[in-house]
Protein backbone atom coordinates (compact mmCIF):
# COMPACT_ATOMS: atom_id res chain seq x y z
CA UNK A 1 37.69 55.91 11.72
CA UNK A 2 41.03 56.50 10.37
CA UNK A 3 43.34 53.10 9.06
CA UNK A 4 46.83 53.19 9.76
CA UNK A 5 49.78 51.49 8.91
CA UNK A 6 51.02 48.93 11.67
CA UNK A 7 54.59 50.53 13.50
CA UNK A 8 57.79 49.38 12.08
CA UNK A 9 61.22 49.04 13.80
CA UNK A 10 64.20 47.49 11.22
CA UNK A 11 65.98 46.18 14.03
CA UNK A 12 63.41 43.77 15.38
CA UNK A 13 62.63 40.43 14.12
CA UNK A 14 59.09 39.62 12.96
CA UNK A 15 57.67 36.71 12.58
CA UNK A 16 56.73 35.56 8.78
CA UNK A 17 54.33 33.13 7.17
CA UNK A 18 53.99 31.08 3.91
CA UNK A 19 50.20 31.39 2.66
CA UNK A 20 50.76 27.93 0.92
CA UNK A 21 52.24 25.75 2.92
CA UNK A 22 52.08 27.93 6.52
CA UNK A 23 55.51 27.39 7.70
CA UNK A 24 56.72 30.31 9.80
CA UNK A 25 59.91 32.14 10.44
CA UNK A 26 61.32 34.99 12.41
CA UNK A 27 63.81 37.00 10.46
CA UNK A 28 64.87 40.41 11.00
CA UNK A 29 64.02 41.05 6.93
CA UNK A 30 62.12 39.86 4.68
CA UNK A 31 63.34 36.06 4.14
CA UNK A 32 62.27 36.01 0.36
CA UNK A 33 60.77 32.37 -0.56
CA UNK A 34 59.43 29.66 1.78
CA UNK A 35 62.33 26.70 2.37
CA UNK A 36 59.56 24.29 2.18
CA UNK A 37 57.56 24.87 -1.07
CA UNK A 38 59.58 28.23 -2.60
CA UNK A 39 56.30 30.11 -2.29
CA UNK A 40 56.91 33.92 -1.00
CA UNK A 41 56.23 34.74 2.81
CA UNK A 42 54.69 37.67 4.31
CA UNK A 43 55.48 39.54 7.59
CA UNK A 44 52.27 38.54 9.70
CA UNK A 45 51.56 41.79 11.37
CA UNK A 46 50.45 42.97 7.52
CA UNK A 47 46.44 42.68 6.77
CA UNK A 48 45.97 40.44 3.70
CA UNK A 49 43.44 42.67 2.34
């Protein structure tokens, strides 16, 4: 079996998640640190491996 990367469209918003704190956002980039603690967030649809 064969991984592949999850599809990507810029002009949609995804939805993204602080691994400290787990606040969540939808942004249509990458919204850089989490408002509530500063800690970074990461687009959900990405595997945390």
């Amino acid at each position: 079996m064969r991984d592949r990367d999850p599809d990507y469209e810029a002009s949609a918003e995804y939805e993204y998640e602080c691994l400290n704190c787990g606040t969540t956002v939808h942004a249509g980039s990458h919204p850089g640190g989490c408002d509530d603690c500063g800690t970074t967030m990461r687009n959900r649809r990405m595997p945390c491996e």
